[in-house]
C-alpha atoms as a PDB file:
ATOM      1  CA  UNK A   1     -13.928  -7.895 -19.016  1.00  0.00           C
ATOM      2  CA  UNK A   2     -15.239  -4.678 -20.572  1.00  0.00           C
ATOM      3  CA  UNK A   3     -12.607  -2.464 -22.207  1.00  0.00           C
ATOM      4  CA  UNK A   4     -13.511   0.867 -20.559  1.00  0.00           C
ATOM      5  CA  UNK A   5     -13.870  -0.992 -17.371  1.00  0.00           C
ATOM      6  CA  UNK A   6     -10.168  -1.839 -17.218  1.00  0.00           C
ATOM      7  CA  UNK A   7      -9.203   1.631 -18.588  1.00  0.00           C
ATOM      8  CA  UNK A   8     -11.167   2.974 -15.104  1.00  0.00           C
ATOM      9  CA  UNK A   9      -9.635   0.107 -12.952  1.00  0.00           C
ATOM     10  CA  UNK A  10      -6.037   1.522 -14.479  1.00  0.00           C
ATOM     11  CA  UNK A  11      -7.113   5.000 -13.481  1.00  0.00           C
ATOM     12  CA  UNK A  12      -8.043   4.154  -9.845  1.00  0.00           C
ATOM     13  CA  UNK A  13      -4.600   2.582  -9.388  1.00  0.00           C
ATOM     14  CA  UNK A  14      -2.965   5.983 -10.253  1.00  0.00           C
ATOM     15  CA  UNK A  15      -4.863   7.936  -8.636  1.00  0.00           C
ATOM     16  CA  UNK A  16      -4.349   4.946  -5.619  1.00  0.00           C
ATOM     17  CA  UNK A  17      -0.573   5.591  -6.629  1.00  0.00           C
ATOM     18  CA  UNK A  18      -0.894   9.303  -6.042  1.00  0.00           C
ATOM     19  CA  UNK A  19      -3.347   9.255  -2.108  1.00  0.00           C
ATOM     20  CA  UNK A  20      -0.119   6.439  -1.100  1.00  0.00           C
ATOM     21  CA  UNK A  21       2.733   9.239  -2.093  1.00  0.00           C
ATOM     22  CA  UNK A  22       0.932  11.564   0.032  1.00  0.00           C
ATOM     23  CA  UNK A  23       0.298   9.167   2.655  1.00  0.00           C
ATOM     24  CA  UNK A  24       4.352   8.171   2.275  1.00  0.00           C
ATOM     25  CA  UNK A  25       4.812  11.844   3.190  1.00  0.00           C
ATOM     26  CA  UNK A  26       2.364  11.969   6.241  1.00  0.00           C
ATOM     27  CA  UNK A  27       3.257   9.121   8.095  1.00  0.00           C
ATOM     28  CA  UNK A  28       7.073   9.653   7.711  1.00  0.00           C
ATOM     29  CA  UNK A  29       6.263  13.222   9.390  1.00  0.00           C
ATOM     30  CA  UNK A  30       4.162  10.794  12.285  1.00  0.00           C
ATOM     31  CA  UNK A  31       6.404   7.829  12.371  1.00  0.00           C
ATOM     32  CA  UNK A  32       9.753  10.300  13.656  1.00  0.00           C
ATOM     33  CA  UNK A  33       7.401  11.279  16.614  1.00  0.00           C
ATOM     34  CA  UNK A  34       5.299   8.428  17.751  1.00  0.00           C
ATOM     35  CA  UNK A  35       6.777   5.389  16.418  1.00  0.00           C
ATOM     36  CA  UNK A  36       6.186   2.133  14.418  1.00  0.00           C
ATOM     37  CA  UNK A  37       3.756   0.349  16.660  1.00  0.00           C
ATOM     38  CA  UNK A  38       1.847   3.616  17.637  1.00  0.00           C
ATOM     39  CA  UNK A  39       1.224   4.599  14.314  1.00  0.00           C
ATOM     40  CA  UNK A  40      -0.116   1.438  13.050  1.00  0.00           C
ATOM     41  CA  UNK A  41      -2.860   1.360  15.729  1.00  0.00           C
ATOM     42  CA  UNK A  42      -3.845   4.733  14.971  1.00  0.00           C
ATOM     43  CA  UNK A  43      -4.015   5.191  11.644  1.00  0.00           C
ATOM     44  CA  UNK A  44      -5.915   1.589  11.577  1.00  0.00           C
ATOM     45  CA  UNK A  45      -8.471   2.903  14.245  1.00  0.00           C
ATOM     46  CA  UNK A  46      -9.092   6.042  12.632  1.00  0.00           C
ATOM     47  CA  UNK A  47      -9.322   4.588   9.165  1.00  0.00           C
ATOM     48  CA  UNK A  48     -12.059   1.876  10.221  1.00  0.00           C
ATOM     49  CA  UNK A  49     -13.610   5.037  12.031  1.00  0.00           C
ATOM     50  CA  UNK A  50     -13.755   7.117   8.358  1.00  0.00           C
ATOM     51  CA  UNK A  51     -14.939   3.318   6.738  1.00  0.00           C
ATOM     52  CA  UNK A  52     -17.745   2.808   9.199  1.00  0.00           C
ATOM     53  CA  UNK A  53     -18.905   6.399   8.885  1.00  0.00           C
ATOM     54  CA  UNK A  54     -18.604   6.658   5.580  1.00  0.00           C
ATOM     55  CA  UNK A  55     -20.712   3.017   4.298  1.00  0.00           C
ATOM     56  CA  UNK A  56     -23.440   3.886   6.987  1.00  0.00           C
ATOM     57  CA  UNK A  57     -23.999   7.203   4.697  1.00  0.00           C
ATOM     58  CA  UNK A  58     -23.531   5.554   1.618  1.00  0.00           C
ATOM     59  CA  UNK A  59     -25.093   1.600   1.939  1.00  0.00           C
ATOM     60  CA  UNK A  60     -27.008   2.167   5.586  1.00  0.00           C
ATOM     61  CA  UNK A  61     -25.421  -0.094   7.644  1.00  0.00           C
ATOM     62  CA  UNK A  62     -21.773   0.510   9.324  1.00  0.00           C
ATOM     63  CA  UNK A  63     -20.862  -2.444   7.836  1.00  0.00           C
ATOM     64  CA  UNK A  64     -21.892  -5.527   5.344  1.00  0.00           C
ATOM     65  CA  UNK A  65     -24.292  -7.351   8.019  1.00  0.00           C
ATOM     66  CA  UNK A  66     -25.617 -10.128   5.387  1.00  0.00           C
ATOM     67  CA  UNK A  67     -22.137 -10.962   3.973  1.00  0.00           C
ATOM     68  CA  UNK A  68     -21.243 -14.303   3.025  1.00  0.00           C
ATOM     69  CA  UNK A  69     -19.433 -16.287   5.705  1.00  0.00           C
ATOM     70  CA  UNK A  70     -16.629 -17.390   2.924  1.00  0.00           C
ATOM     71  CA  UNK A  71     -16.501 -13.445   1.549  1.00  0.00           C
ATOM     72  CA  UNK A  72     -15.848 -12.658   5.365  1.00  0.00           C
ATOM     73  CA  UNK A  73     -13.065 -15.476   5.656  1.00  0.00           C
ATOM     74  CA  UNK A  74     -11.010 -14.313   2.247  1.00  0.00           C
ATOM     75  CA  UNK A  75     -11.387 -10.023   3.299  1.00  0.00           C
ATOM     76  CA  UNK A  76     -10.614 -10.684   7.292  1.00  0.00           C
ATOM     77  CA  UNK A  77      -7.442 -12.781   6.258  1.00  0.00           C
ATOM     78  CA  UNK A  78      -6.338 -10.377   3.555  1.00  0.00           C
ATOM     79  CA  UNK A  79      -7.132  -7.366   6.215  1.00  0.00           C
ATOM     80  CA  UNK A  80      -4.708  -8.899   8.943  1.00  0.00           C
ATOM     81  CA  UNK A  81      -2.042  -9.949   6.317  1.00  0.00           C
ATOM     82  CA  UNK A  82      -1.880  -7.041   4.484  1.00  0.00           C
ATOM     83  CA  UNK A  83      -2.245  -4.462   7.258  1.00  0.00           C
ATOM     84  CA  UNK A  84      -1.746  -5.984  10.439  1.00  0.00           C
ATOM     85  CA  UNK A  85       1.247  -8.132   9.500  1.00  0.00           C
ATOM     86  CA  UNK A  86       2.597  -6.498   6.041  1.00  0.00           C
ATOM     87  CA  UNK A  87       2.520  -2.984   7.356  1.00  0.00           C
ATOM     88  CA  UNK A  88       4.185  -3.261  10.545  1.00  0.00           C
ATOM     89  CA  UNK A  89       6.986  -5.347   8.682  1.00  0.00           C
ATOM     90  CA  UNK A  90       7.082  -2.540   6.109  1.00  0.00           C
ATOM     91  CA  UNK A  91       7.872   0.243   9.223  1.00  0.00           C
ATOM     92  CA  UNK A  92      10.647  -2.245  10.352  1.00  0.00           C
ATOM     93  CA  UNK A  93      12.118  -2.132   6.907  1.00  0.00           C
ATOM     94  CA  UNK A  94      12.130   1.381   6.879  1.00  0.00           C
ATOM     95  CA  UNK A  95      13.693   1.796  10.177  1.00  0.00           C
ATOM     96  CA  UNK A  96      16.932  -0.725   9.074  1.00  0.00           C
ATOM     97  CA  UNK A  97      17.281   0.059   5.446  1.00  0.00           C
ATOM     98  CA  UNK A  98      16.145   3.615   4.766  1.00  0.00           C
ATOM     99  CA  UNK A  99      12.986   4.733   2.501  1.00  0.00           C
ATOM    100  CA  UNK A 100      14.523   4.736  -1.073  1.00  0.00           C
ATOM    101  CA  UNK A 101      16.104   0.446  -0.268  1.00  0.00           C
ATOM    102  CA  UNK A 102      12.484  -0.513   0.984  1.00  0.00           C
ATOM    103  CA  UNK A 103      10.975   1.565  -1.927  1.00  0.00           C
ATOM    104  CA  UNK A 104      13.309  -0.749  -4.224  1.00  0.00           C
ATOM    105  CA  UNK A 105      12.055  -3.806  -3.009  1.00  0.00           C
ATOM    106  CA  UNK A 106       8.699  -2.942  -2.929  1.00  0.00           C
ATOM    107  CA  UNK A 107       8.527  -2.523  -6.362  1.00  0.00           C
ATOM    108  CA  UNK A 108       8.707  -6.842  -6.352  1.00  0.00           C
ATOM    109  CA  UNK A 109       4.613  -6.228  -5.711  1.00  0.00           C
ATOM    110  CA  UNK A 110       3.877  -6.210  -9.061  1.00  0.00           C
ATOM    111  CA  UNK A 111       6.174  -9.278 -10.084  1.00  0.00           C
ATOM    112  CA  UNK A 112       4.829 -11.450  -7.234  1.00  0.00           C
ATOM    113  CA  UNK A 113       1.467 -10.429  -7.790  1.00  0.00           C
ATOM    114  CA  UNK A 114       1.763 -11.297 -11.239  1.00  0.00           C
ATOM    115  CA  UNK A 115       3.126 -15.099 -10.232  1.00  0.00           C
ATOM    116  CA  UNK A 116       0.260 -15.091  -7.296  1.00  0.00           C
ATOM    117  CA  UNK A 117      -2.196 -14.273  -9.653  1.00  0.00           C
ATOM    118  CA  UNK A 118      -1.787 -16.548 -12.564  1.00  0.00           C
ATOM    119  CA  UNK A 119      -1.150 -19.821 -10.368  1.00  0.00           C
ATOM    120  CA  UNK A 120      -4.323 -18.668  -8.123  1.00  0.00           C
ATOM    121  CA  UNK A 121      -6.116 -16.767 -10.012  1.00  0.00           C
ATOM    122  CA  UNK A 122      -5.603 -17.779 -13.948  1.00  0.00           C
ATOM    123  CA  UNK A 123      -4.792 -14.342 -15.415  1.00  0.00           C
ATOM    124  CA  UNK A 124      -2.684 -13.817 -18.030  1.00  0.00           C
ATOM    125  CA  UNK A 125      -0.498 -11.033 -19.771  1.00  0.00           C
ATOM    126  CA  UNK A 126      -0.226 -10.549 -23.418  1.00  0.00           C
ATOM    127  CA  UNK A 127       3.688  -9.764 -24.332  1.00  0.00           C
ATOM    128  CA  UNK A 128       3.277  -6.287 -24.537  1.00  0.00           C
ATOM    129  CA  UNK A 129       2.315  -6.287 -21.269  1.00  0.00           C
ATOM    130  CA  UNK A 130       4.593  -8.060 -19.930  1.00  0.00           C
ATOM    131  CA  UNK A 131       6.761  -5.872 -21.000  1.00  0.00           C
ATOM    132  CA  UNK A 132       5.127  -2.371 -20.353  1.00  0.00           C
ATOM    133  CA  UNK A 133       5.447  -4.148 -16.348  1.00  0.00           C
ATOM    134  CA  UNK A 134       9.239  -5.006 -16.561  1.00  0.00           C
ATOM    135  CA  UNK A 135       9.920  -1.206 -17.969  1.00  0.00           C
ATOM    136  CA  UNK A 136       7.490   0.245 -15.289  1.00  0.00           C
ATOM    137  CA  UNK A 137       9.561  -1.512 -12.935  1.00  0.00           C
ATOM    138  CA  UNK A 138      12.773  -0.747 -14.180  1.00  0.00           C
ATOM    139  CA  UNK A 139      12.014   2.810 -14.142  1.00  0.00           C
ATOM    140  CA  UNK A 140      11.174   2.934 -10.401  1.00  0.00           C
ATOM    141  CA  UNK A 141      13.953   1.326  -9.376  1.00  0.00           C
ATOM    142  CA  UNK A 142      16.110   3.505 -11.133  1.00  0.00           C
ATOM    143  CA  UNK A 143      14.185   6.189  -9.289  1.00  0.00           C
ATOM    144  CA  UNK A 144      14.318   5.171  -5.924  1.00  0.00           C
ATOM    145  CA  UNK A 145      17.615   3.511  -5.939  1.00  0.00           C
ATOM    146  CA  UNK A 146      20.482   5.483  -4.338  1.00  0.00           C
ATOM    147  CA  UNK A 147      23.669   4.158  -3.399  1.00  0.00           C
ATOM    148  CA  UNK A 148      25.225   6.118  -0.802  1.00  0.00           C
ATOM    149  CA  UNK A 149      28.194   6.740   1.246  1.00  0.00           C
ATOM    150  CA  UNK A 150      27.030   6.200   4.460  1.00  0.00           C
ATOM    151  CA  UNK A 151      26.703   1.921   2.874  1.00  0.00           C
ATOM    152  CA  UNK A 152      29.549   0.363   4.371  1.00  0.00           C
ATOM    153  CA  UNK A 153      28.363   1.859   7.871  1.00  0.00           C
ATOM    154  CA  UNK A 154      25.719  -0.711   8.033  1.00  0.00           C
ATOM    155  CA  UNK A 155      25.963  -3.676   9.937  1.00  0.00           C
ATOM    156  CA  UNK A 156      25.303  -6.677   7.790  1.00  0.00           C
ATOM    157  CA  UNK A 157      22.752  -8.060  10.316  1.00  0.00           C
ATOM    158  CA  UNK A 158      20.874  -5.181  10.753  1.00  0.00           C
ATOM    159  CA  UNK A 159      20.572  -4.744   7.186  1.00  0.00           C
ATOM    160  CA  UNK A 160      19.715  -8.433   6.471  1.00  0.00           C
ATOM    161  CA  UNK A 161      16.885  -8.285   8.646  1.00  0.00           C
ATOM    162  CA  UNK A 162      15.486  -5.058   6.559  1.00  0.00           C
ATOM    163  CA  UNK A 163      15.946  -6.766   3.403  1.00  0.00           C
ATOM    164  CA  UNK A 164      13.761  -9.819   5.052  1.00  0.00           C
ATOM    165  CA  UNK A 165      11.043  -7.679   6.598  1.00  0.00           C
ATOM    166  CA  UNK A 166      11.275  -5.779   3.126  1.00  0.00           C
ATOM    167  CA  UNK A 167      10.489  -9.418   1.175  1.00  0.00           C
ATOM    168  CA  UNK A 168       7.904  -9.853   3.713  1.00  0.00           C
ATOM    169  CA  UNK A 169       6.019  -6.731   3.331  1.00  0.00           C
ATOM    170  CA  UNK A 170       6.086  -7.692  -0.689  1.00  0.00           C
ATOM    171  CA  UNK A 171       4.818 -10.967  -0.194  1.00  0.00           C
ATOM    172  CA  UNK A 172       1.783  -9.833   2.114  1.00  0.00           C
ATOM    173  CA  UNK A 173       0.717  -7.162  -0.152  1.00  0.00           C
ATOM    174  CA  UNK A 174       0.932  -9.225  -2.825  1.00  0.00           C
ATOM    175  CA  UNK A 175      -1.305 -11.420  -1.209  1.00  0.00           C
ATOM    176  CA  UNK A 176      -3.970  -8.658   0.309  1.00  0.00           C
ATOM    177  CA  UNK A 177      -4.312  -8.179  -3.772  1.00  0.00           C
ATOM    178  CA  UNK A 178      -4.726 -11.719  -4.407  1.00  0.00           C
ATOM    179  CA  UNK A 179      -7.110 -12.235  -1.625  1.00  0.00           C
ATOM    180  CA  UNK A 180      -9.415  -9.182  -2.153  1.00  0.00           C
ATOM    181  CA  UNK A 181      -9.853 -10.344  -6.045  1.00  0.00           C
ATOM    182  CA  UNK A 182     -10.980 -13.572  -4.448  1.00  0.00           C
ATOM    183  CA  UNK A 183     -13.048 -11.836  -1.552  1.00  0.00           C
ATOM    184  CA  UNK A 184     -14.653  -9.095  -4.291  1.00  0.00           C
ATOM    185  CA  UNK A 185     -15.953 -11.769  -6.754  1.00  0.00           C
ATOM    186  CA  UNK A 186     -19.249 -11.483  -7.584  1.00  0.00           C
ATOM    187  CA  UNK A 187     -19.434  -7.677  -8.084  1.00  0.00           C
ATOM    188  CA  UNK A 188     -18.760  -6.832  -3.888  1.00  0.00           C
ATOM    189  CA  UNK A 189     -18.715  -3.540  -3.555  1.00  0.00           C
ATOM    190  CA  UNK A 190     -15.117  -1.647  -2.625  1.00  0.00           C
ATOM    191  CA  UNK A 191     -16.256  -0.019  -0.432  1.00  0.00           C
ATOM    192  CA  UNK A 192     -17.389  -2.987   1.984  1.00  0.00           C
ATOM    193  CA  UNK A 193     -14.728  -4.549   0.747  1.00  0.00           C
ATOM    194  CA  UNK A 194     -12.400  -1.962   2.451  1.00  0.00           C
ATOM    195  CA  UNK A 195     -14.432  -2.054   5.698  1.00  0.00           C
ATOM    196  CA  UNK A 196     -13.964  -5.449   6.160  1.00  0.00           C
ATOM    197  CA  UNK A 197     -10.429  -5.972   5.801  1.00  0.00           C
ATOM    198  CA  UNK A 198      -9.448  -2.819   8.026  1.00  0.00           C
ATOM    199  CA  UNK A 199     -12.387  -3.996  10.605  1.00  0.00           C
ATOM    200  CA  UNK A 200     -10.335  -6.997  11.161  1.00  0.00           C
ATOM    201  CA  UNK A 201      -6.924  -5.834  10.953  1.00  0.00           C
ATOM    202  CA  UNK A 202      -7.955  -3.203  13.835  1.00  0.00           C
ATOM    203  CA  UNK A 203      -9.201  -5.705  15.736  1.00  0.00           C
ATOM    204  CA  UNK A 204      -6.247  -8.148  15.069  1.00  0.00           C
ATOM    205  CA  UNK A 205      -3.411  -5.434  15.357  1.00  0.00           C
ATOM    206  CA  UNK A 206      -5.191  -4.035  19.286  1.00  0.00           C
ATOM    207  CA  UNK A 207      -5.120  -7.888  20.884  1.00  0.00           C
ATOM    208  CA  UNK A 208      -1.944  -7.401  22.152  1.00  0.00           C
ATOM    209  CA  UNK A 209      -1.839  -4.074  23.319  1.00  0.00           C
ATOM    210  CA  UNK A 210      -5.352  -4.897  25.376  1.00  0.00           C
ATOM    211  CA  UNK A 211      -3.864  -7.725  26.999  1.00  0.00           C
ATOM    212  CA  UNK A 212      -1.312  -5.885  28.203  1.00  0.00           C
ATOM    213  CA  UNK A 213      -2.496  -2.756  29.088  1.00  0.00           C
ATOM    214  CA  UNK A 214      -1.576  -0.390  26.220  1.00  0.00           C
ATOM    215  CA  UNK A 215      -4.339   1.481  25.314  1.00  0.00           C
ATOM    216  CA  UNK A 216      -4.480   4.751  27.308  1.00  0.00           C
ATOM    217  CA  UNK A 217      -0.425   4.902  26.558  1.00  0.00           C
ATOM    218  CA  UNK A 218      -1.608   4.368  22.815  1.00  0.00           C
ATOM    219  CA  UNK A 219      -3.887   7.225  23.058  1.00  0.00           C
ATOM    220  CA  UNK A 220      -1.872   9.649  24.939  1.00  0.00           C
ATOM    221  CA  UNK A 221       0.747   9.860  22.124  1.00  0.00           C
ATOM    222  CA  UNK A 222      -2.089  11.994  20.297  1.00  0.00           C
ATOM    223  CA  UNK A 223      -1.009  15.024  22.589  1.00  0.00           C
ATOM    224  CA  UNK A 224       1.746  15.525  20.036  1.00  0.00           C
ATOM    225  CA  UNK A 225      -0.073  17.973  17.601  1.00  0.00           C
ATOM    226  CA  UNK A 226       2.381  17.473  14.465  1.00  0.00           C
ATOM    227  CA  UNK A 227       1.969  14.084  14.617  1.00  0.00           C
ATOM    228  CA  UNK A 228      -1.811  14.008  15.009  1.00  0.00           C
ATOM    229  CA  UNK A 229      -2.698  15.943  12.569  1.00  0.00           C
ATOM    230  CA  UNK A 230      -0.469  13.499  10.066  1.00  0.00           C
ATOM    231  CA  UNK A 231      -1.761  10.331  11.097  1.00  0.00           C
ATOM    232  CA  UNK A 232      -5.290  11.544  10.718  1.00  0.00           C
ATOM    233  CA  UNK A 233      -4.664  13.218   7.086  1.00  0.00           C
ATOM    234  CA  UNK A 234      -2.362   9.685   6.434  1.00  0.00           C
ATOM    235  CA  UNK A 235      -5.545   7.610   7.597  1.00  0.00           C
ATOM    236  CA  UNK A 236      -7.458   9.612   5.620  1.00  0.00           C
ATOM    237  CA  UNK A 237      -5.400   9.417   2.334  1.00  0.00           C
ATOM    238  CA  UNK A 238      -4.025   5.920   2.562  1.00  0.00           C
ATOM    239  CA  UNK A 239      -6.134   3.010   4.431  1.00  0.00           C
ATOM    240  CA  UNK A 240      -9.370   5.212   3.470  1.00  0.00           C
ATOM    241  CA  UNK A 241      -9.296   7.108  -0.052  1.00  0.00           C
ATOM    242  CA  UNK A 242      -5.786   5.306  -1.073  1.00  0.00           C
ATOM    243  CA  UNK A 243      -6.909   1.423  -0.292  1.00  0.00           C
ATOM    244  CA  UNK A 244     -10.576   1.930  -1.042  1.00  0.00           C
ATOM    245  CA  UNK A 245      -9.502   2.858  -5.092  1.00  0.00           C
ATOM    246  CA  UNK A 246      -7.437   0.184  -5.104  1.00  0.00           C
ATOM    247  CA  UNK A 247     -10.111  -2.205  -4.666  1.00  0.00           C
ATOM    248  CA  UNK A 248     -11.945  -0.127  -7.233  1.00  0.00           C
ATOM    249  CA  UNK A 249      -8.888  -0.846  -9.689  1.00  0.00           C
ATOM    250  CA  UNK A 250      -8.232  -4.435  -8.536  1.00  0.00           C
ATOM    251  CA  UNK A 251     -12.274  -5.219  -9.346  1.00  0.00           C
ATOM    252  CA  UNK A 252     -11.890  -3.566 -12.875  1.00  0.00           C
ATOM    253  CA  UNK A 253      -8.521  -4.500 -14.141  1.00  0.00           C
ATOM    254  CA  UNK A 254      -5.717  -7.725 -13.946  1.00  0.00           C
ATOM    255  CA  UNK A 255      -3.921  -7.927 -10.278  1.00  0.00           C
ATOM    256  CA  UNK A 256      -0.399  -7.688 -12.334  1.00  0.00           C
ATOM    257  CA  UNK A 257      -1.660  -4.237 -14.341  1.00  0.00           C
ATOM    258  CA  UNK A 258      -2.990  -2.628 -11.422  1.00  0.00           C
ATOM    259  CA  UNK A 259      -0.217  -3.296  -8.658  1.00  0.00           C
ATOM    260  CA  UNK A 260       2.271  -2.075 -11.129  1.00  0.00           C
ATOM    261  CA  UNK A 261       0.637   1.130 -11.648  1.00  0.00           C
ATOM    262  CA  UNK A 262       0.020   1.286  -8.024  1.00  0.00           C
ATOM    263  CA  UNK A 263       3.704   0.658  -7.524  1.00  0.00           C
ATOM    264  CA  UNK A 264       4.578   4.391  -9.174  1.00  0.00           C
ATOM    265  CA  UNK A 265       4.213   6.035  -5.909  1.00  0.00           C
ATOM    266  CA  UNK A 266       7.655   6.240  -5.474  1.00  0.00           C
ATOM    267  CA  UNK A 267       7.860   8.606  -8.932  1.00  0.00           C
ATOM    268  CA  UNK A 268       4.933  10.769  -7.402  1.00  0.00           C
ATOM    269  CA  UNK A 269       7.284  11.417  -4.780  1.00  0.00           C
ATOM    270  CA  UNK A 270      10.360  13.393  -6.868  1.00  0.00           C
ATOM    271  CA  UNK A 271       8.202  16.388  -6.517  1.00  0.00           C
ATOM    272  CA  UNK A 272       6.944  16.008  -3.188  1.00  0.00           C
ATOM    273  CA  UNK A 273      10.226  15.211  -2.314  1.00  0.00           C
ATOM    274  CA  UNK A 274      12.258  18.261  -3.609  1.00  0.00           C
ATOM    275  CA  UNK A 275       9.246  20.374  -2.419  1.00  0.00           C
ATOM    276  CA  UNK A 276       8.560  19.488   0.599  1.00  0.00           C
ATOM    277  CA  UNK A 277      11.322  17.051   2.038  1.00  0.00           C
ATOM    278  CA  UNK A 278      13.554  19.831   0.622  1.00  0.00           C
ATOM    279  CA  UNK A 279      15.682  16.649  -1.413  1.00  0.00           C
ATOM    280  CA  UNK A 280      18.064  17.110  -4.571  1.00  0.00           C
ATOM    281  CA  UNK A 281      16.347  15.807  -7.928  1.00  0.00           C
ATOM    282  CA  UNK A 282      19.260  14.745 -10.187  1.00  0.00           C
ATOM    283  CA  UNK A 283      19.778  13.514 -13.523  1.00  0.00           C
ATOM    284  CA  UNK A 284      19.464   9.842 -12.416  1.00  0.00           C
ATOM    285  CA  UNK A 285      15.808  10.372 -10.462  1.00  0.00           C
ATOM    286  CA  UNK A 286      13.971  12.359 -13.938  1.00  0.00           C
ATOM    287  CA  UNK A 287      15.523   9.506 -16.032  1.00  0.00           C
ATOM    288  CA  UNK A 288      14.198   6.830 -14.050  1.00  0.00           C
ATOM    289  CA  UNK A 289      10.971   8.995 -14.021  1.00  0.00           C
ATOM    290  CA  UNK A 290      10.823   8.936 -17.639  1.00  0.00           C
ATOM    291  CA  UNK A 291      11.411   5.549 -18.092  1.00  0.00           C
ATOM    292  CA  UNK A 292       8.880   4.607 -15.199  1.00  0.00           C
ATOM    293  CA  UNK A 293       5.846   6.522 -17.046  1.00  0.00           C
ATOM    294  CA  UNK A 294       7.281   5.326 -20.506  1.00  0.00           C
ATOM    295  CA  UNK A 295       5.716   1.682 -18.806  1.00  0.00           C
ATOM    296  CA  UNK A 296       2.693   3.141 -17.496  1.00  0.00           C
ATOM    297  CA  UNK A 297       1.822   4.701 -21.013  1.00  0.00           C
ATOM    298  CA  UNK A 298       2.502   0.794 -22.542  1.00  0.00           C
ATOM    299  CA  UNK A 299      -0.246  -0.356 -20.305  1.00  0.00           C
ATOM    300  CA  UNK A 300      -2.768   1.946 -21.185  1.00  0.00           C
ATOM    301  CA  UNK A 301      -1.850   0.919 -24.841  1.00  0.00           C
ATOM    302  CA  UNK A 302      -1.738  -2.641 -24.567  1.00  0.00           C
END
């Protein structure tokens, strides 16, 4: 793999790290008004509505027509695992545990992608980078973990089943990653690859609600304005800009290196947090900062 290649894969997963804080932001605003389920249709449909637009400008056709039949098995499945499964598991984990727990556990993407991709995929990390990963890691968590008061309040069940639907979300994205390497090989465009894998998780994630007669109801929670307006700038800045550049960065550079980076969303927040979510930055939350792009900085190097 070319040199500058990777250095431009590592980019795109910043910048991918950067379109998911703001998308973080936007769907929290949505999510408090419409719900879970709701959101995840919409943001899906509009997404695949920006993707189909979008590659009819740029390749002609709304979508790869004279894609291999094995290309379309490895995207559709790593469409409806990441998105259709892993994201609706990730809302549930919010909902029990709180943002900054399932942040936490999120940060496990890079690990298990790591594993996933050297037993499927036969990459491997020189020691540096091994440990420029465990520091990036080490410095998110630091960000993103606070203990409160308000801990002993939570029923052990309910917060159980977060911490399951939190390991859940980690293991499907860590697969989507593992899955679009395999479905990209061969020099696939992004792009289509992106198409593809929201195409089907639309499709998978509206069965239900057809069958039983959900659709108008899904619709009609677009009356809300505020929450409108953040699902279509969340589409727009997660499953369209945000997942399309990680594809670019998963094509260019290792699985492990690029989830990592991709992982330092939760450090992007601090500021959009303390501007805009109005929260106190303390001492703990810059240090872990630090620390967090101290392991970024030992990827670019290694």
């Amino acid at each position: 793999m070319i040199e500058g290649s990777v250095l431009y894969g590592e980019l795109a997963a910043l910048a991918t790290a950067i379109f998911w804080s703001l998308t973080y932001v936007l769907f929290t605003i949505a999510v408090r008004l419409i719900g879970p389920r709701i959101l995840n249709r919409l943001r899906l449909t509009l997404a695949l509505v920006f993707l189909l637009v979008t590659h009819l400008i740029v390749m002609g056709e709304p979508f790869p027509l004279h894609m291999e039949l094995s290309r379309w098995g490895w995207l559709s499945l790593a469409g409806v695992i990441g998105f259709a499964v892993g994201d609706a598991m990730l809302f549930r984990a919010f909902s029990s545990l709180g943002a900054h727990r399932t942040s936490l556990i999120m940060t496990l993407v890079p690990v298990v992608s790591v594993l996933l991709a050297w037993a499927f995929l036969g990459e491997a990390l020189e020691p540096l980078q091994v440990v420029a990963v465990l520091v990036t890691v080490a410095g998110i968590a630091l960000v993103v973990w606070r203990p409160g008061k308000s801990d002993k309040s939570l029923l052990v069940r309910h917060y159980r089943i977060g911490v399951l639907y939190a390991i859940g979300a980690v293991v499907t994205q860590s697969l989507r990653y593992i899955l679009c390497k395999q479905g990209m090989s061969g020099g696939f465009p992004p792009l289509s690859t992106n198409v593809v894998q929201i195409l089907a998780a639309t499709a998978a994630i509206w069965i239900w609600p057809v069958l039983k007669g959900q659709v108008c109801a899904t619709f009609a929670e677009l009356h809300h304005r505020r929450a409108c307006w953040a699902t279509i700038a969340g589409a727009l800045c997660g499953p369209f800009i945000g997942v399309t550049l990680s594809l670019v960065a998963l094509r260019l550079a290792p699985v492990g290196l690029t989830s990592t980076l991709m992982a330092l969303s939760p450090v992007f927040l601090l500021p959009v947090s303390h501007f805009v979510l109005k929260e106190r930055i303390d001492i703990r939350a810059i240090g872990g900062t630090v620390v967090a792009m101290i392991g970024a900085t030992l990827i670019f190097l290694a």
